[in-house]
PDB file of N, CA and C in Angstrom:
ATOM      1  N   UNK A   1      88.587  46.761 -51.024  1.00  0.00           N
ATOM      2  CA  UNK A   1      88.130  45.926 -49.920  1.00  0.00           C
ATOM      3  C   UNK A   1      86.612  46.058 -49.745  1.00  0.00           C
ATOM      4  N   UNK A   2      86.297  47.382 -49.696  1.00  0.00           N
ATOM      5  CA  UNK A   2      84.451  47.329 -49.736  1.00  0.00           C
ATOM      6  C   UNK A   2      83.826  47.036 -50.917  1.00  0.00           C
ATOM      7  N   UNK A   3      84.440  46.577 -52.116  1.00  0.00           N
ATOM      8  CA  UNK A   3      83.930  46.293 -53.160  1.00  0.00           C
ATOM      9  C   UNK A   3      84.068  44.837 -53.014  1.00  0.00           C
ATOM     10  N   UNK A   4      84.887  44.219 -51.931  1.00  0.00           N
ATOM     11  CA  UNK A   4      84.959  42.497 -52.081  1.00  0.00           C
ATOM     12  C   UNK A   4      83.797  42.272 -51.015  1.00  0.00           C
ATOM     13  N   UNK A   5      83.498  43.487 -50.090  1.00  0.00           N
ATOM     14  CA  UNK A   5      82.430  43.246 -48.913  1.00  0.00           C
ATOM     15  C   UNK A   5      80.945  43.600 -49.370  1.00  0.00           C
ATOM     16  N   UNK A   6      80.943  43.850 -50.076  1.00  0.00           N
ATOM     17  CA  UNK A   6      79.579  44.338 -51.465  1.00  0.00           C
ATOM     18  C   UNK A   6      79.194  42.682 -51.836  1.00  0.00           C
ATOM     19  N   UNK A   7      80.545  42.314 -52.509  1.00  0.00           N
ATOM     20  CA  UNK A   7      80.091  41.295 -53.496  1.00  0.00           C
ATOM     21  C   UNK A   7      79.935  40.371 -52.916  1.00  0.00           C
ATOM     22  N   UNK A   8      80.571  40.053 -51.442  1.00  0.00           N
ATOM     23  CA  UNK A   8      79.908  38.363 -50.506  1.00  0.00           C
ATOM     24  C   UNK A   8      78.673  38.931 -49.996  1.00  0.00           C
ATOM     25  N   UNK A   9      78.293  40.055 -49.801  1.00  0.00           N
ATOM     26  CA  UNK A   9      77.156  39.974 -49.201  1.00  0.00           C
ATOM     27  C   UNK A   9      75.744  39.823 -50.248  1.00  0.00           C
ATOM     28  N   UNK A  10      76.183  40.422 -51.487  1.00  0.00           N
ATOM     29  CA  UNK A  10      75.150  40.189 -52.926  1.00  0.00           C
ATOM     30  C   UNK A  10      75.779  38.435 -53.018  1.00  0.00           C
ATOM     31  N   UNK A  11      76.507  38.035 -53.037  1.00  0.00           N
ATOM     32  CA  UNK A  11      76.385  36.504 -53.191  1.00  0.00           C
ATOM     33  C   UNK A  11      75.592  35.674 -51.889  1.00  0.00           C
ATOM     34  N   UNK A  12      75.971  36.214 -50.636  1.00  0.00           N
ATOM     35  CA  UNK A  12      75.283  35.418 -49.661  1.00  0.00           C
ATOM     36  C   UNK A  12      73.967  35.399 -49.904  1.00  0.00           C
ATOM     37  N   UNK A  13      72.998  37.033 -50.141  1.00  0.00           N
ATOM     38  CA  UNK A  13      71.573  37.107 -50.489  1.00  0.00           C
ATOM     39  C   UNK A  13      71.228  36.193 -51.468  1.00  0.00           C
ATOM     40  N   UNK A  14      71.961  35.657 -52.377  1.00  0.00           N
ATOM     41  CA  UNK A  14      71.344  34.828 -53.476  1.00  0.00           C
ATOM     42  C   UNK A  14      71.471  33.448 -53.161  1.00  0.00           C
ATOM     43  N   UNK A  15      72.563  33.332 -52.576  1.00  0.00           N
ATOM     44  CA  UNK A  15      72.268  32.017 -52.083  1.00  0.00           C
ATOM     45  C   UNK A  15      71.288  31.575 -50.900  1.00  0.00           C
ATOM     46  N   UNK A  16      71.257  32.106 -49.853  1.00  0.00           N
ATOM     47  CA  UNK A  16      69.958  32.334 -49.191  1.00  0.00           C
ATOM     48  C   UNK A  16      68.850  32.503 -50.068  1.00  0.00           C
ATOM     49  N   UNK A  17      68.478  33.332 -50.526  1.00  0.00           N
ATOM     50  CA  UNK A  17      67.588  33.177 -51.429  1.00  0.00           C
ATOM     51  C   UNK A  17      66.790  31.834 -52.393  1.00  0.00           C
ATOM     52  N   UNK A  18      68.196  31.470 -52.987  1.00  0.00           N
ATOM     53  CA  UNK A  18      68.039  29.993 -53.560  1.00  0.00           C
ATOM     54  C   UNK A  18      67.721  29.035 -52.532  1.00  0.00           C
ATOM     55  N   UNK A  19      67.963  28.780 -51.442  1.00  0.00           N
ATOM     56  CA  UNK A  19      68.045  27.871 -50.375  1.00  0.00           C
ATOM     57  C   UNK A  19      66.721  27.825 -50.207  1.00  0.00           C
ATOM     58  N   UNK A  20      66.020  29.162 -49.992  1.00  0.00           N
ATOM     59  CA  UNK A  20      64.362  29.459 -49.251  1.00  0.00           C
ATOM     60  C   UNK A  20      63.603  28.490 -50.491  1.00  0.00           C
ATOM     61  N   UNK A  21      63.658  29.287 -51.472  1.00  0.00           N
ATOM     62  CA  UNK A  21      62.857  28.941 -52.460  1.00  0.00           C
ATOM     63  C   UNK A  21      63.068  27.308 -52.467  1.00  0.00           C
ATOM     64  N   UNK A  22      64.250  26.381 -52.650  1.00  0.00           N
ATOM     65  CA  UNK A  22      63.789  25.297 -53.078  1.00  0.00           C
ATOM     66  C   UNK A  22      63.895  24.802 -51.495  1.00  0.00           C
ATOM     67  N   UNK A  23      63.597  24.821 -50.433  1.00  0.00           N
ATOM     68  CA  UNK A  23      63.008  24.583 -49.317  1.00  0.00           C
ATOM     69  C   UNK A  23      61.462  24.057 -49.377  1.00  0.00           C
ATOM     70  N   UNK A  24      61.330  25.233 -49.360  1.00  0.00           N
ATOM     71  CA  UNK A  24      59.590  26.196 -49.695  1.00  0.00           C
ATOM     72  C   UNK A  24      59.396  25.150 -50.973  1.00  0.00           C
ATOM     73  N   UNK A  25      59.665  24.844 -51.976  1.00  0.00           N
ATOM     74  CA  UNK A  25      59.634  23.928 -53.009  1.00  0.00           C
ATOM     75  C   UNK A  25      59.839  22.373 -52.301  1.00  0.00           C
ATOM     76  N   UNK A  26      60.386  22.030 -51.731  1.00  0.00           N
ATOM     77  CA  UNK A  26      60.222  20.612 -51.206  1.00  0.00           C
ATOM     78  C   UNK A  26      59.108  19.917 -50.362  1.00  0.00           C
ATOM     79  N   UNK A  27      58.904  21.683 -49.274  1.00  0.00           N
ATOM     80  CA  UNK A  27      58.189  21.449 -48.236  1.00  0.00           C
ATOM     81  C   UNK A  27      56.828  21.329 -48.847  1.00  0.00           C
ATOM     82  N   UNK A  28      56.732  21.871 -49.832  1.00  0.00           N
ATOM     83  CA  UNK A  28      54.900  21.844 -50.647  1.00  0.00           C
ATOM     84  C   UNK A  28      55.088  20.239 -51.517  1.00  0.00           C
ATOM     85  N   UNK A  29      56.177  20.043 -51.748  1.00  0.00           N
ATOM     86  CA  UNK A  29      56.162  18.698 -52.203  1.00  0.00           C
ATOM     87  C   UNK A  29      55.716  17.476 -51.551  1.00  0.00           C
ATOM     88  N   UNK A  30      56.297  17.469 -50.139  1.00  0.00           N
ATOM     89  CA  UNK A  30      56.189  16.505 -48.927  1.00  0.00           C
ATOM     90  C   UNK A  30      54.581  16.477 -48.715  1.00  0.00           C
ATOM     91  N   UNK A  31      54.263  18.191 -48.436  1.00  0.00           N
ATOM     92  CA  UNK A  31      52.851  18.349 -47.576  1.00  0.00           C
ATOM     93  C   UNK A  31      52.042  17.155 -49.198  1.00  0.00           C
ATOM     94  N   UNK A  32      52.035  17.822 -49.881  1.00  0.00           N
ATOM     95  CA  UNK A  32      51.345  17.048 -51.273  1.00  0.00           C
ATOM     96  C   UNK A  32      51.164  15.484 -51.096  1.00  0.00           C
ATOM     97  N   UNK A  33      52.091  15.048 -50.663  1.00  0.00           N
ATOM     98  CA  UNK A  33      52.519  13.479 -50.755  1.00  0.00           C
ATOM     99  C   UNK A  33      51.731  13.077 -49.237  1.00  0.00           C
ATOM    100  N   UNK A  34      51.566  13.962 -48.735  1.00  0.00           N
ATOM    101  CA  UNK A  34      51.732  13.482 -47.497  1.00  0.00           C
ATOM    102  C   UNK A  34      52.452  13.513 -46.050  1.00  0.00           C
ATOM    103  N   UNK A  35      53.414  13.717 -46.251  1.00  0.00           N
ATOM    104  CA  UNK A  35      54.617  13.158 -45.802  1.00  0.00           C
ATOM    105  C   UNK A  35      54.471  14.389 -44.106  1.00  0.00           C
ATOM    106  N   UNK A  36      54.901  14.125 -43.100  1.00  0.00           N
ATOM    107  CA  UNK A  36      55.211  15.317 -42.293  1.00  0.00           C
ATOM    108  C   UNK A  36      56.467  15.465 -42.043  1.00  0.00           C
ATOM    109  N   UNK A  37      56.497  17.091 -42.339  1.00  0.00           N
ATOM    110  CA  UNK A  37      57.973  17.046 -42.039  1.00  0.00           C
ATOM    111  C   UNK A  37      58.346  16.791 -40.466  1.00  0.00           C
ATOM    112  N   UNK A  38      59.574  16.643 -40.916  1.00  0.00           N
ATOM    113  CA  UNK A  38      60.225  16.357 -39.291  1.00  0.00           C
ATOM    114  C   UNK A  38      61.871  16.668 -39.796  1.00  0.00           C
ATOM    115  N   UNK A  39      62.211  17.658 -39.828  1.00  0.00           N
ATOM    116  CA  UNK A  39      63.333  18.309 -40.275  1.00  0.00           C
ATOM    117  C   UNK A  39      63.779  18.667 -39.014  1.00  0.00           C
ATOM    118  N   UNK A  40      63.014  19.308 -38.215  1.00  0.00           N
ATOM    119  CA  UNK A  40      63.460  20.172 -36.857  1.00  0.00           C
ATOM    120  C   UNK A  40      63.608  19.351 -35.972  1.00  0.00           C
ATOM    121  N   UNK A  41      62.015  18.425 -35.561  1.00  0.00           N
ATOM    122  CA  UNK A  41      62.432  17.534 -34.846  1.00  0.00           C
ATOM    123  C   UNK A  41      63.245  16.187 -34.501  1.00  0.00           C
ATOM    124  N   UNK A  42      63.928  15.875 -35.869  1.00  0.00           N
ATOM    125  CA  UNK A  42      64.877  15.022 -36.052  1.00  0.00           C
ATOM    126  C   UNK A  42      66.077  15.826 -35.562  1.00  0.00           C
ATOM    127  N   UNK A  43      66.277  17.189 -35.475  1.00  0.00           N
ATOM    128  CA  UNK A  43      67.471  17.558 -35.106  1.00  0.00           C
ATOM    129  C   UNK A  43      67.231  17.274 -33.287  1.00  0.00           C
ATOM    130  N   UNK A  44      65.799  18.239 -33.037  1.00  0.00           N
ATOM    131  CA  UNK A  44      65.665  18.808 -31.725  1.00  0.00           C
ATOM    132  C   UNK A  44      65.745  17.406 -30.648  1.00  0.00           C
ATOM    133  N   UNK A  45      65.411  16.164 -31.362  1.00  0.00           N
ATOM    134  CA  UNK A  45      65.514  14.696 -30.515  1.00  0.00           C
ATOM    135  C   UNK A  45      66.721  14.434 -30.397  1.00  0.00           C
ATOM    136  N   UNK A  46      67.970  14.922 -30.813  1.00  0.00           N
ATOM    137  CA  UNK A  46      69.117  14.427 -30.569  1.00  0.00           C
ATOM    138  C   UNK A  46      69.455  15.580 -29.348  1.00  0.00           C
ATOM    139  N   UNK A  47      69.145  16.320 -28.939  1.00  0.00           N
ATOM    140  CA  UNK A  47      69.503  18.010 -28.189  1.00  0.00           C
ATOM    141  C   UNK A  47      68.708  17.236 -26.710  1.00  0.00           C
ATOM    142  N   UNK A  48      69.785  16.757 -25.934  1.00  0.00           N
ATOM    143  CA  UNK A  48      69.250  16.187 -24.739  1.00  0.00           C
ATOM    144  C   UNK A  48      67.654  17.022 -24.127  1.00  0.00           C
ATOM    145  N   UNK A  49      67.214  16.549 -23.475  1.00  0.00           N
ATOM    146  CA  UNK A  49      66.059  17.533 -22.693  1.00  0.00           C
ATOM    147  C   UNK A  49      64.857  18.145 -23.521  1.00  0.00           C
ATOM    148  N   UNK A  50      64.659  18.016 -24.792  1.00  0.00           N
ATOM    149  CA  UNK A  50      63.528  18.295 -25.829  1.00  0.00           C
ATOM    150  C   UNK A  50      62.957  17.557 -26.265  1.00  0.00           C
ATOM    151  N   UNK A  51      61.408  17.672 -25.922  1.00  0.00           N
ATOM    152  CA  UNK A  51      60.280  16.385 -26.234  1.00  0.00           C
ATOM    153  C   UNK A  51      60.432  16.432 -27.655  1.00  0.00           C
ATOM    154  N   UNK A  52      59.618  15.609 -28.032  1.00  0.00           N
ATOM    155  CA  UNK A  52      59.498  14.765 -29.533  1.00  0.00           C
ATOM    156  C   UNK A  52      58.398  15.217 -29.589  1.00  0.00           C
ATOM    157  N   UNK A  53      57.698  15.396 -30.591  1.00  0.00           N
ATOM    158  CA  UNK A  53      56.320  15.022 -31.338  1.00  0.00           C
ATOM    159  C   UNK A  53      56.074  14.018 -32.153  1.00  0.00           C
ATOM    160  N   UNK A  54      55.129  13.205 -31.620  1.00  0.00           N
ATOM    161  CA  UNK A  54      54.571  12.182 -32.440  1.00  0.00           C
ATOM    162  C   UNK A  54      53.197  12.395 -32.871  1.00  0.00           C
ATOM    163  N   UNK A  55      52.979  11.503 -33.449  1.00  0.00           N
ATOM    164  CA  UNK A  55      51.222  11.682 -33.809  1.00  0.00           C
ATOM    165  C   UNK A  55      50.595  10.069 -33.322  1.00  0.00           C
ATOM    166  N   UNK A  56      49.715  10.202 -33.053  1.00  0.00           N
ATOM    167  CA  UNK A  56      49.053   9.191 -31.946  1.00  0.00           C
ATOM    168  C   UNK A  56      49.049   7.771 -32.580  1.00  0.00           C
ATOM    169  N   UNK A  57      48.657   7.956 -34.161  1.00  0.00           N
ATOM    170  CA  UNK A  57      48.742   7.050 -35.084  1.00  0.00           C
ATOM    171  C   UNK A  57      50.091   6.252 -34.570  1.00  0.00           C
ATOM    172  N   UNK A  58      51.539   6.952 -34.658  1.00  0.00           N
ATOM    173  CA  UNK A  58      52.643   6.649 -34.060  1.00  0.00           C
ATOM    174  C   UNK A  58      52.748   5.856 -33.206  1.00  0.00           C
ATOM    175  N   UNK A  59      52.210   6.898 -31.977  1.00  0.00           N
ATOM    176  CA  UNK A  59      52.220   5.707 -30.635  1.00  0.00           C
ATOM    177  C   UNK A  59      51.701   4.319 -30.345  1.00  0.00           C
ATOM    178  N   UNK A  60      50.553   4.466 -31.420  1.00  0.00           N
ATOM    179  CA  UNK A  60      49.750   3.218 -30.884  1.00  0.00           C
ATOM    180  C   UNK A  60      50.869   2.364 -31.509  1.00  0.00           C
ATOM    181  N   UNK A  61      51.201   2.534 -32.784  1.00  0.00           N
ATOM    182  CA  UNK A  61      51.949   1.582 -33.627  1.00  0.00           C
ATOM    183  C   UNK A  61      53.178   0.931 -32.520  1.00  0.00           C
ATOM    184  N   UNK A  62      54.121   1.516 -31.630  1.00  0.00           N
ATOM    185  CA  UNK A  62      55.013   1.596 -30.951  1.00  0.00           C
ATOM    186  C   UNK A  62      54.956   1.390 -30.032  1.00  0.00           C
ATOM    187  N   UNK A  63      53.932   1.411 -29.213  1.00  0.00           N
ATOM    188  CA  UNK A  63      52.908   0.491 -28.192  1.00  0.00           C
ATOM    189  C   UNK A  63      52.233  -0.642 -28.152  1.00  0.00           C
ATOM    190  N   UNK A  64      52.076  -1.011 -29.855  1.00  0.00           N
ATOM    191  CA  UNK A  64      51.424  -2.210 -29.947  1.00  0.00           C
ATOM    192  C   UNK A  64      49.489  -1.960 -29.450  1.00  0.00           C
ATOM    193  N   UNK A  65      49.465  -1.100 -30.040  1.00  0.00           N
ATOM    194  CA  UNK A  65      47.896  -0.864 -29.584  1.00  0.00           C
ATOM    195  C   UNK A  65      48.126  -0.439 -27.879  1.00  0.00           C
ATOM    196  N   UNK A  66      48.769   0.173 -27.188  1.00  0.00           N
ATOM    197  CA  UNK A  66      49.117   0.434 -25.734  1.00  0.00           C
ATOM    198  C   UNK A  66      48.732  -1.279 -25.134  1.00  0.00           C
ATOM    199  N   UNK A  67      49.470  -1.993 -25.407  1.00  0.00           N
ATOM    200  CA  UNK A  67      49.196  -3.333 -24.663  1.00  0.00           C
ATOM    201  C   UNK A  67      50.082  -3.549 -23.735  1.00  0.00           C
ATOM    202  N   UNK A  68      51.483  -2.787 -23.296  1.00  0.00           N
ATOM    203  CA  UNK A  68      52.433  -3.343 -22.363  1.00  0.00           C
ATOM    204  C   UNK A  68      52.486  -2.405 -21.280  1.00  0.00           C
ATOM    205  N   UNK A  69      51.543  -2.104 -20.508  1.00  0.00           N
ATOM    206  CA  UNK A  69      50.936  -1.546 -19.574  1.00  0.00           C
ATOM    207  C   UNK A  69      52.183  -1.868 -18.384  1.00  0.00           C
ATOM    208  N   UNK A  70      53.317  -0.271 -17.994  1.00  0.00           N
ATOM    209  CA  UNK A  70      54.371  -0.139 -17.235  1.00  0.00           C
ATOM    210  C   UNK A  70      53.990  -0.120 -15.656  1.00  0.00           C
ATOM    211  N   UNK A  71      52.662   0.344 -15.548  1.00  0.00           N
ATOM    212  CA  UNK A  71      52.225   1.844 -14.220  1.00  0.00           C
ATOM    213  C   UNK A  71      51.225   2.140 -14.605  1.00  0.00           C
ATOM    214  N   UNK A  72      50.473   2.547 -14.004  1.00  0.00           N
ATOM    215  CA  UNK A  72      49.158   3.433 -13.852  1.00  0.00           C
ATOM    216  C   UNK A  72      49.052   4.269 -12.437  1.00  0.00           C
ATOM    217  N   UNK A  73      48.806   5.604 -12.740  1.00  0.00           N
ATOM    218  CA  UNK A  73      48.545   6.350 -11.958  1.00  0.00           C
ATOM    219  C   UNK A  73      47.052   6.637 -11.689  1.00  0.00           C
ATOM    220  N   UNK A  74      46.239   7.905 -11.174  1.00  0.00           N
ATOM    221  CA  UNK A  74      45.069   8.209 -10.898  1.00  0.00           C
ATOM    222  C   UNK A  74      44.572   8.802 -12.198  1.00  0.00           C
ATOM    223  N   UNK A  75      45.291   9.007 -12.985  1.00  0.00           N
ATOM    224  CA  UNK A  75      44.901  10.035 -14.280  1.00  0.00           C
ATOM    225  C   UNK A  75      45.975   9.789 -15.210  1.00  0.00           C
ATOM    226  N   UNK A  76      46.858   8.943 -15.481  1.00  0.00           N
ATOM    227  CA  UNK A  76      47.157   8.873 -16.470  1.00  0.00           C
ATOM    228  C   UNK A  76      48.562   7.149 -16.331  1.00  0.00           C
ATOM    229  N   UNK A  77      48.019   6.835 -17.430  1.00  0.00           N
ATOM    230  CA  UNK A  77      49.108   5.282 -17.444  1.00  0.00           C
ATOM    231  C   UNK A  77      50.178   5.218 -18.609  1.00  0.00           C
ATOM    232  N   UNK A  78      51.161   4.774 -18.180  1.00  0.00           N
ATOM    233  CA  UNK A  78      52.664   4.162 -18.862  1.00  0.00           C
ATOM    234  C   UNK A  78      52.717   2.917 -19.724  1.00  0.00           C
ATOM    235  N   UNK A  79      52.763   3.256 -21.129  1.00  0.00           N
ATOM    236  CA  UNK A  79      53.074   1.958 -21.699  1.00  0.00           C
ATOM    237  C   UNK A  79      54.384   1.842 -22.313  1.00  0.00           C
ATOM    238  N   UNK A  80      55.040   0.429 -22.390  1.00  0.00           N
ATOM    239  CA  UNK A  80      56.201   0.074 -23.022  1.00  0.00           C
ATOM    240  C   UNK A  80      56.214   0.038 -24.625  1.00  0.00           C
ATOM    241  N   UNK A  81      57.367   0.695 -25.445  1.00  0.00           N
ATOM    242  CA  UNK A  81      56.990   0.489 -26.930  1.00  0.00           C
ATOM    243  C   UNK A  81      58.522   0.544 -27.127  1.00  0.00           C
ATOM    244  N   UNK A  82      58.643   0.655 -28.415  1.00  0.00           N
ATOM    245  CA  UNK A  82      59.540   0.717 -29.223  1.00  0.00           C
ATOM    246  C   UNK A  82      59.144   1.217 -30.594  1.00  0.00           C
ATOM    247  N   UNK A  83      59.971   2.322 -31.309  1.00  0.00           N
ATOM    248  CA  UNK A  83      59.617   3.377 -32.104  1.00  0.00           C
ATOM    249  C   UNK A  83      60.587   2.146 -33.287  1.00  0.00           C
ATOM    250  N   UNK A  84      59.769   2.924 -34.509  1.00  0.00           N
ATOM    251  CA  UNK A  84      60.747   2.336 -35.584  1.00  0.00           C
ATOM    252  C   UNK A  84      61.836   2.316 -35.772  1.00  0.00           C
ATOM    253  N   UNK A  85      63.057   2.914 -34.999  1.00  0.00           N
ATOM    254  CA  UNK A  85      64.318   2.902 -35.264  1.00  0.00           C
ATOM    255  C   UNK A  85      64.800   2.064 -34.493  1.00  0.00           C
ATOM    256  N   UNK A  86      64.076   1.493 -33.446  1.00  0.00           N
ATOM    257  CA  UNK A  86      64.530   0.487 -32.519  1.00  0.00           C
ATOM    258  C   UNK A  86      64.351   1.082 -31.048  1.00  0.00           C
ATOM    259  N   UNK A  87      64.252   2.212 -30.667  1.00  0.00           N
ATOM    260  CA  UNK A  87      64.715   3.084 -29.906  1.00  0.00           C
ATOM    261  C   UNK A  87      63.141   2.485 -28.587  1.00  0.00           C
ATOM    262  N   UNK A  88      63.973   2.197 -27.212  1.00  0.00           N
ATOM    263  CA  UNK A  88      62.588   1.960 -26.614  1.00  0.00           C
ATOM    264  C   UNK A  88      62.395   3.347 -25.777  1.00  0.00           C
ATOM    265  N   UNK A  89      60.933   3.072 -25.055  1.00  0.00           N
ATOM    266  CA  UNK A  89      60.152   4.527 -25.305  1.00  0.00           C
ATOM    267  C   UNK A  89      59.406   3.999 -23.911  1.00  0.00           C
ATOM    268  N   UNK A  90      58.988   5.460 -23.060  1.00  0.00           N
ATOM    269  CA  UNK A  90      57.289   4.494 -22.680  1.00  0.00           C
ATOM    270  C   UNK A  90      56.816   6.081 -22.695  1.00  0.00           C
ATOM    271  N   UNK A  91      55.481   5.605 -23.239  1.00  0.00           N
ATOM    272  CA  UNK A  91      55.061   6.498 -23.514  1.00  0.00           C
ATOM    273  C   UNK A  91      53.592   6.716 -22.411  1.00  0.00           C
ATOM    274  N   UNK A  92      53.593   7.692 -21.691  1.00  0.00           N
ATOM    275  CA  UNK A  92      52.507   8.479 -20.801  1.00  0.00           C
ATOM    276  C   UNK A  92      50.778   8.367 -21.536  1.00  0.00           C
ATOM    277  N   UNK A  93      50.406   8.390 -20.968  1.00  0.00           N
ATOM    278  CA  UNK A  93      48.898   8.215 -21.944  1.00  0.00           C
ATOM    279  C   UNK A  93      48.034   8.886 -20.290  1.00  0.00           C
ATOM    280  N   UNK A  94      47.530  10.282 -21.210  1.00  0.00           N
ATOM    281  CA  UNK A  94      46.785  11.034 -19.956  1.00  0.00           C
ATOM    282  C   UNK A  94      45.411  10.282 -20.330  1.00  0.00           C
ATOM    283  N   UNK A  95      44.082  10.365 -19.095  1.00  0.00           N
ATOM    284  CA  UNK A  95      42.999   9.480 -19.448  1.00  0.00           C
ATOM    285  C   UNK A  95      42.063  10.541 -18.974  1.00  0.00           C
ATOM    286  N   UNK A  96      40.800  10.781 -19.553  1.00  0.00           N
ATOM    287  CA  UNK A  96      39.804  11.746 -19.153  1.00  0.00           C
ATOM    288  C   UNK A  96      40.313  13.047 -19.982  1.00  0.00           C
ATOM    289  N   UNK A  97      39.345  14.079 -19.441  1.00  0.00           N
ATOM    290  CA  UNK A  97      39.618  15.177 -19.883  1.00  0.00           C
ATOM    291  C   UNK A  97      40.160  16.271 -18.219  1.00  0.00           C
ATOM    292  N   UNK A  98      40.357  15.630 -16.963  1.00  0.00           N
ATOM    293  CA  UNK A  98      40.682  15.910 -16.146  1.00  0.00           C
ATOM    294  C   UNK A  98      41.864  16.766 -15.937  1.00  0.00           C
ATOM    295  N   UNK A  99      42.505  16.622 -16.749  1.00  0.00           N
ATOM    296  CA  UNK A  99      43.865  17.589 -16.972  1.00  0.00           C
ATOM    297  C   UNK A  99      43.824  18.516 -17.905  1.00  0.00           C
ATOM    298  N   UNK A 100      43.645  19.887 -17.548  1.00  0.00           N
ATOM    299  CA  UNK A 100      44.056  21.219 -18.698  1.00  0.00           C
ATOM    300  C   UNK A 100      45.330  21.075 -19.471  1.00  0.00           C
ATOM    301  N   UNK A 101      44.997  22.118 -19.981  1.00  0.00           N
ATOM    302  CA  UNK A 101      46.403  22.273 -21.055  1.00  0.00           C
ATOM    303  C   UNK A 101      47.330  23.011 -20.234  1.00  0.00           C
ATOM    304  N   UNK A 102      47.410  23.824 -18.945  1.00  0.00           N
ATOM    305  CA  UNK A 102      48.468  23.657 -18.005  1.00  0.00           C
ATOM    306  C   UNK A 102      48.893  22.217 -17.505  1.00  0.00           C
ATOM    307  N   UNK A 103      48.046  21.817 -16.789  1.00  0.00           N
ATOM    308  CA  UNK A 103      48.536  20.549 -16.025  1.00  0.00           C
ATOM    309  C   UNK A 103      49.667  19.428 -17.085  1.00  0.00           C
ATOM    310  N   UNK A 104      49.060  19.405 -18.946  1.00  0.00           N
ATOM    311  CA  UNK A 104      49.614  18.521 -19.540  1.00  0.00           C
ATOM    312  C   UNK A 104      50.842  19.450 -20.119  1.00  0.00           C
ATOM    313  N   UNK A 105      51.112  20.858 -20.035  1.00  0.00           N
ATOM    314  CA  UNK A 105      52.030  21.240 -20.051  1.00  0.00           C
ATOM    315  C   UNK A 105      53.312  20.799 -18.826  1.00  0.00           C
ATOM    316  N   UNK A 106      52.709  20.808 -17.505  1.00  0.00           N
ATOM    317  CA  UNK A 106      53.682  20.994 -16.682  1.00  0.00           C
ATOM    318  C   UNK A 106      54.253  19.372 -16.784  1.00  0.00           C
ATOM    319  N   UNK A 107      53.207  18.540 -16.898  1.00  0.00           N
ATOM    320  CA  UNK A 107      53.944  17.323 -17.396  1.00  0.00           C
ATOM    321  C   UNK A 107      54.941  17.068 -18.119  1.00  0.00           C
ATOM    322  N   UNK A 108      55.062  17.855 -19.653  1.00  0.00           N
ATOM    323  CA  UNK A 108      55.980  17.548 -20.605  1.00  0.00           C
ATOM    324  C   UNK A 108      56.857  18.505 -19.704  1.00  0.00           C
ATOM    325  N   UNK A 109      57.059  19.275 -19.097  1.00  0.00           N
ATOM    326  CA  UNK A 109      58.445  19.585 -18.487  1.00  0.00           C
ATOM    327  C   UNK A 109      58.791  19.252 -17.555  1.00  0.00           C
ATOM    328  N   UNK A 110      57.766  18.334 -16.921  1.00  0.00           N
ATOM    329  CA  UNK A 110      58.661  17.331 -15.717  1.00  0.00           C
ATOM    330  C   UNK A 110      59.408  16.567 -16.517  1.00  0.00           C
ATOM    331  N   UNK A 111      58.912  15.588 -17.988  1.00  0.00           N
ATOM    332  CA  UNK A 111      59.420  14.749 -18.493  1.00  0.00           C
ATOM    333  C   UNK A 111      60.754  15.092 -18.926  1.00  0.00           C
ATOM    334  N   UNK A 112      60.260  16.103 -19.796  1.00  0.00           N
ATOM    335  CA  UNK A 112      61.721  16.899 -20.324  1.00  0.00           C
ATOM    336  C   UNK A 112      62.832  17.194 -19.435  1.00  0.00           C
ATOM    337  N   UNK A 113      62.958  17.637 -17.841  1.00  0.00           N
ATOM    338  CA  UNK A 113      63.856  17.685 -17.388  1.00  0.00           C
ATOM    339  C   UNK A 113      64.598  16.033 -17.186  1.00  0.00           C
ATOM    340  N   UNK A 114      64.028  15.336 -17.225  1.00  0.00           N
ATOM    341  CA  UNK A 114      64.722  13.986 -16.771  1.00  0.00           C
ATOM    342  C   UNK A 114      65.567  14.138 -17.315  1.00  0.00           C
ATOM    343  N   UNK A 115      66.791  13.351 -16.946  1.00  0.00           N
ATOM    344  CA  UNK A 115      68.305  12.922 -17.579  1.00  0.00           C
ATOM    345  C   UNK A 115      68.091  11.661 -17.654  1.00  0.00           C
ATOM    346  N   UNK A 116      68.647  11.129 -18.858  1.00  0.00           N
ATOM    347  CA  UNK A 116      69.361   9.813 -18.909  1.00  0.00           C
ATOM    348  C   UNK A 116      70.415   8.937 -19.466  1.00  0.00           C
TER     349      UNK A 116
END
């Protein structure tokens, strides 16, 4: 019996092993090309209550250059978009440099708590 508990655990290490390496082999492939991964955050967007990362390039695209103007506040305005999968969005757009990196923190976790 400890000789069958020897041998899954020398098989699990190798397969783990194999897994890292051609990971680590894809992920230098992607970065090469270009590409960003989004492995995690394709999972973490389906996990109710966890922001997304985009890259701004993104937003504008999905905003339409921010042209469908929802709201405006004192420091920061709402535009209407739609992301490439179809999925609609509005996306926050802080303005100035008036807000720290607390203040735009506490934002993404007001956002993040919303339900919908």
């Amino acid at each position: 019996a400890s000789g069958s508990v020897i041998l899954a655990v020398f098989a699990h290490l190798i397969i783990r092993r194999r897994y890292k390496h051609s990971r680590k082999l894809l992920e230098s492939q992607l970065v090469s090309q270009g590409v960003e991964l989004r492995i995690e955050y394709s999972f973490l967007r389906k996990v109710a209550g966890v922001p997304t990362k985009f890259r701004y390039k993104e937003l504008e695209e999905a905003t339409d250059n921010f042209q469908a103007l929802l709201g405006q506040g004192s420091s920061a305005s709402v535009f209407k978009g739609i992301l490439n999968d179809g999925t609609s969005v509005a996306v926050k757009r802080i303005e100035g440099e008036k807000h720290g990196e607390k203040e735009f923190q506490a934002e993404v976790s007001a956002i993040a708590s919303v339900q919908h």
